[in-house]
Protein backbone atom coordinates (compact mmCIF):
# COMPACT_ATOMS: atom_id res chain seq x y z
CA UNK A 1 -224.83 44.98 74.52
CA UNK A 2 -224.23 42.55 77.08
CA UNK A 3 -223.00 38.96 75.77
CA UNK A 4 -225.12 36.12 76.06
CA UNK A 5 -223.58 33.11 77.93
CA UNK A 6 -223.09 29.84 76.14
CA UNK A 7 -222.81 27.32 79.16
CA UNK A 8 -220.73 27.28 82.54
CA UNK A 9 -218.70 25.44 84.28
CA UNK A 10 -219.98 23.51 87.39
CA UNK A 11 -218.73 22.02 90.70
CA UNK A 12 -220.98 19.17 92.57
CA UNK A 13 -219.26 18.93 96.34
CA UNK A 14 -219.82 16.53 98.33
CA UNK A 15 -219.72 18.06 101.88
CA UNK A 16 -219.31 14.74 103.98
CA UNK A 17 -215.68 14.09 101.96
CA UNK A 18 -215.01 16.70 100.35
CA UNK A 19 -214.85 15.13 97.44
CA UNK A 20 -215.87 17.18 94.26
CA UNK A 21 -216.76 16.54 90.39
CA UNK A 22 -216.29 18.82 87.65
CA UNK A 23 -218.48 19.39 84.66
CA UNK A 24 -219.32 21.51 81.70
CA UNK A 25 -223.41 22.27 80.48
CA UNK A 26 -225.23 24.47 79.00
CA UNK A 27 -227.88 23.80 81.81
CA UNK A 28 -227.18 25.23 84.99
CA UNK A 29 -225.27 23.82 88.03
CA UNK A 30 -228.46 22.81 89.85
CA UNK A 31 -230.34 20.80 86.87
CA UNK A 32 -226.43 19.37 86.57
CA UNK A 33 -226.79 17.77 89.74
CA UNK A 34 -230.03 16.82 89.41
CA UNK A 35 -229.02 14.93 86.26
CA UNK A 36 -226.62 12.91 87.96
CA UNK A 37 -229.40 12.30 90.62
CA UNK A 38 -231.32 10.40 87.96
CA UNK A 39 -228.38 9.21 86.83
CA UNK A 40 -227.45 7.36 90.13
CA UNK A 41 -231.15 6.18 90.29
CA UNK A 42 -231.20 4.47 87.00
CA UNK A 43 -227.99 2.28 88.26
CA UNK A 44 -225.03 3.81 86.18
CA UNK A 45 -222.24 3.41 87.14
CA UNK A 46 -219.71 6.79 87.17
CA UNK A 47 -217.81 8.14 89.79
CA UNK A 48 -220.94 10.87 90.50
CA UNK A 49 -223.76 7.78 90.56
CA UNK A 50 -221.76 5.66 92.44
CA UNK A 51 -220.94 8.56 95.21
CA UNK A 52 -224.77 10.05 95.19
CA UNK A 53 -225.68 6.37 95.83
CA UNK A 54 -223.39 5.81 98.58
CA UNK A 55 -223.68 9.33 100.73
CA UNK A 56 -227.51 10.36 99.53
CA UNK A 57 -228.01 13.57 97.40
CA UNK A 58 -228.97 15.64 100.59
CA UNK A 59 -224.90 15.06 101.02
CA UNK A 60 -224.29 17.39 97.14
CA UNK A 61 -224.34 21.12 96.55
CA UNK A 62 -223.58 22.47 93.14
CA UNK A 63 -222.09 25.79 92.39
CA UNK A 64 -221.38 27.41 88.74
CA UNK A 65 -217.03 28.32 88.98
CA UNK A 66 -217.55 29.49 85.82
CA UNK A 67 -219.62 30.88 82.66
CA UNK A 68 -218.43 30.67 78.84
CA UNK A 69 -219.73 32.83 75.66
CA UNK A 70 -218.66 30.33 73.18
CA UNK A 71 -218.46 26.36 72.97
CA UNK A 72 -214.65 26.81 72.74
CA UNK A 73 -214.61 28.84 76.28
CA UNK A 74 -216.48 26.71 77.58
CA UNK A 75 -214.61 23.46 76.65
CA UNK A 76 -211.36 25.18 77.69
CA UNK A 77 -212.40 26.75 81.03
CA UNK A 78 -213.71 23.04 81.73
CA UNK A 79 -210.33 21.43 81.34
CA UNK A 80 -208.93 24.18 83.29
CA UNK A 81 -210.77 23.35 86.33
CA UNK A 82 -210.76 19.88 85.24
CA UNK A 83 -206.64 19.52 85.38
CA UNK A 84 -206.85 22.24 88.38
CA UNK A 85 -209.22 19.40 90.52
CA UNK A 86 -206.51 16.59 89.23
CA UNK A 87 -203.26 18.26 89.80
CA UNK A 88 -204.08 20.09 93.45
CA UNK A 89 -206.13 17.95 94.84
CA UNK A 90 -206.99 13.98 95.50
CA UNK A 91 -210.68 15.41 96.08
CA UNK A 92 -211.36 15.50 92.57
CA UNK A 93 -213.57 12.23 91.39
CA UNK A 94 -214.08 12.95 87.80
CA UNK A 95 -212.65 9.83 85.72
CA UNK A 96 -208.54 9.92 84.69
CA UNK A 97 -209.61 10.93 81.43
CA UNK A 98 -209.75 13.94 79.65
CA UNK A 99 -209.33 14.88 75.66
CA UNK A 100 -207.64 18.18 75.16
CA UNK A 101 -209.84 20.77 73.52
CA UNK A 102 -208.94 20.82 69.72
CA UNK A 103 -209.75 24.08 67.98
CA UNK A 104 -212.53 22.76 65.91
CA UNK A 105 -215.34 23.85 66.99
CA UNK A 106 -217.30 20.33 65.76
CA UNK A 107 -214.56 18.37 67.64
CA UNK A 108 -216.74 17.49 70.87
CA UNK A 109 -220.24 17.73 69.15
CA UNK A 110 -222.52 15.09 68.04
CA UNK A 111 -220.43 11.32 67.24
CA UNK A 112 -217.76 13.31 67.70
CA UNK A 113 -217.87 13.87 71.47
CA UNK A 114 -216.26 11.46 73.25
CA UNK A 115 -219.19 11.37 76.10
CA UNK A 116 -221.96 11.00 73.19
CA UNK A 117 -224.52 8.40 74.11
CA UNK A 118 -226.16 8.09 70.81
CA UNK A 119 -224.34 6.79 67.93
CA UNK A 120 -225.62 8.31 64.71
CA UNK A 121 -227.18 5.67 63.29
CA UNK A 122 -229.49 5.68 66.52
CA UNK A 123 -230.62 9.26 65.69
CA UNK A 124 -231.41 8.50 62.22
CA UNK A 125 -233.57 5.28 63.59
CA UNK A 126 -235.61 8.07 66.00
CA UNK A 127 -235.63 10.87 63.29
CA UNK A 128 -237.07 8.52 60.41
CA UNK A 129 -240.54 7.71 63.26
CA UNK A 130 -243.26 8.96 61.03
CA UNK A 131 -245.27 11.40 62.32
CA UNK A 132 -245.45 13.10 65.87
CA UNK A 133 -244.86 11.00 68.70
CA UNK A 134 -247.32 10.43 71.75
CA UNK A 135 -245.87 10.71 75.33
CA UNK A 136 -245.33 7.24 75.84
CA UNK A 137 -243.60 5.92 72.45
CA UNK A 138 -241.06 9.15 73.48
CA UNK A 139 -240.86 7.65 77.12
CA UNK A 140 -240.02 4.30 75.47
CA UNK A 141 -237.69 5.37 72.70
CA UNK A 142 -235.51 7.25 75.80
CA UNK A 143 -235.47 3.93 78.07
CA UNK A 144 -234.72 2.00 75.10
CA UNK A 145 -231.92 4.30 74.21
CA UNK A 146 -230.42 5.61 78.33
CA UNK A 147 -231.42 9.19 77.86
CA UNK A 148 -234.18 10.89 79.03
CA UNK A 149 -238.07 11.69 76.91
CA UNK A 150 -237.07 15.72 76.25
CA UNK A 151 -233.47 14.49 74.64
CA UNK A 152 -235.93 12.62 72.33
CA UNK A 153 -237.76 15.64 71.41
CA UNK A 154 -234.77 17.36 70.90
CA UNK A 155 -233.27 15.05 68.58
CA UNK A 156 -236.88 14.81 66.95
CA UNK A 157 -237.14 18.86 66.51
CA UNK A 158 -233.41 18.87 65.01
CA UNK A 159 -232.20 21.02 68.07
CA UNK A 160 -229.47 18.53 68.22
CA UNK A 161 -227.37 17.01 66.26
CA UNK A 162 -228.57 18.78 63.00
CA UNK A 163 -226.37 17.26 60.23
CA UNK A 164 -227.67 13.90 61.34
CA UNK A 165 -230.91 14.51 61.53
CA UNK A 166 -230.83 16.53 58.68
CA UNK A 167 -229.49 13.27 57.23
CA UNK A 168 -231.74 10.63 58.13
CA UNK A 169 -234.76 13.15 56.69
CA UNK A 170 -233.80 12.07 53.38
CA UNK A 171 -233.99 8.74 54.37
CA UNK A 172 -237.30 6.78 54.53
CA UNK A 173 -239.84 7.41 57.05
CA UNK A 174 -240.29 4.12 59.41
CA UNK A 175 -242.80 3.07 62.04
CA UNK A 176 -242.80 3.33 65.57
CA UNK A 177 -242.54 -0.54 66.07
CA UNK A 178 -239.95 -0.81 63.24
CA UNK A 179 -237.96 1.43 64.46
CA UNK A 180 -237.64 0.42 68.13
CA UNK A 181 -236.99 -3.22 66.65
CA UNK A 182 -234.14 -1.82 65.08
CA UNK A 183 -233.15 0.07 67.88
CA UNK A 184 -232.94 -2.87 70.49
CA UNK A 185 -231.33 -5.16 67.92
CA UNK A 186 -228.83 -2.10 67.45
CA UNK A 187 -229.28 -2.62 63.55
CA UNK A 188 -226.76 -0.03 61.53
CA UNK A 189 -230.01 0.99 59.19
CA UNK A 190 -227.13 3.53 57.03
């Protein structure tokens, strides 16, 4: 039986510099790059953005370096190639940063991950929307919040960050309009 990959290991090259960032998804190398396309659009302001702004992202190829079975594999073959761009090369542009993998396998998911851009009290806010959501309110929600409308759905379904959502179930239901109120006022609604 042939294993079923987890996620993989990307490269996004910039072929005017040379210049090259390093990243870890569970999407592939192409919707990677295409991510940090929209990224740069909206105006934020990481190494990728900044560069994808500067050269165009006709001046970007992505390539998978790697593939993972597990979230562990994955997180350690990422800090492999992560502290391989650092260490023999100036080409690399991902930030200075990087937290070691811990063997936990919780330790980089959900509040936990130090790239999260939801805390959890913003997931309980979206979970707790009664009923089902129409395009728009989703479109909102995701400007309201910096990630994009299917992230919303995600969190909505409980296809991430279960414990939370499972959480904020038990909590009472809210309406659309209260719940974006408390969202841009960043209200803790524990």
């Amino acid at each position: 039986m042939e294993k079923q990959h987890f996620g993989a290991v990307y490269r996004v090259t910039n072929t005017l510099t040379g210049e090259f960032y390093v990243g870890a998804s569970k999407e592939t190398a192409k919707r990677r790059l295409s991510m940090h396309k929209h990224d740069a659009k909206r105006g934020r302001n990481s190494a990728m953005a900044q560069a994808i702004r500067k050269h165009g992202i006709e001046a970007f190829t992505a390539e998978t370096v790697a593939q993972a079975y597990s979230a562990k594999q994955l997180r350690l073959l990422e800090e492999f190639y992560f502290l391989e761009g650092k260490l023999m090369t100036d080409k690399c542009i991902n930030s200075g940063k990087f937290t070691p993998y811990e063997d936990n396998a919780e330790a980089f998911t959900g509040a936990n991950n130090p790239n999260a851009k939801l805390t959890k009290e913003q997931i309980k806010t979206v979970v707790r929307i009664k009923g089902r959501l129409r395009r728009g309110q989703a479109v909102i929600l995701a400007k309201t919040l910096g990630v994009g409308r299917n992230y919303i759905t995600q969190l909505r379904s409980g296809a991430v960050w279960q414990e939370t959502v499972k959480q904020a179930k038990e909590l009472p239901p809210l309406k659309f309009s209260e719940a974006l109120l408390l969202l841009e006022a960043g209200v803790n609604n524990d």
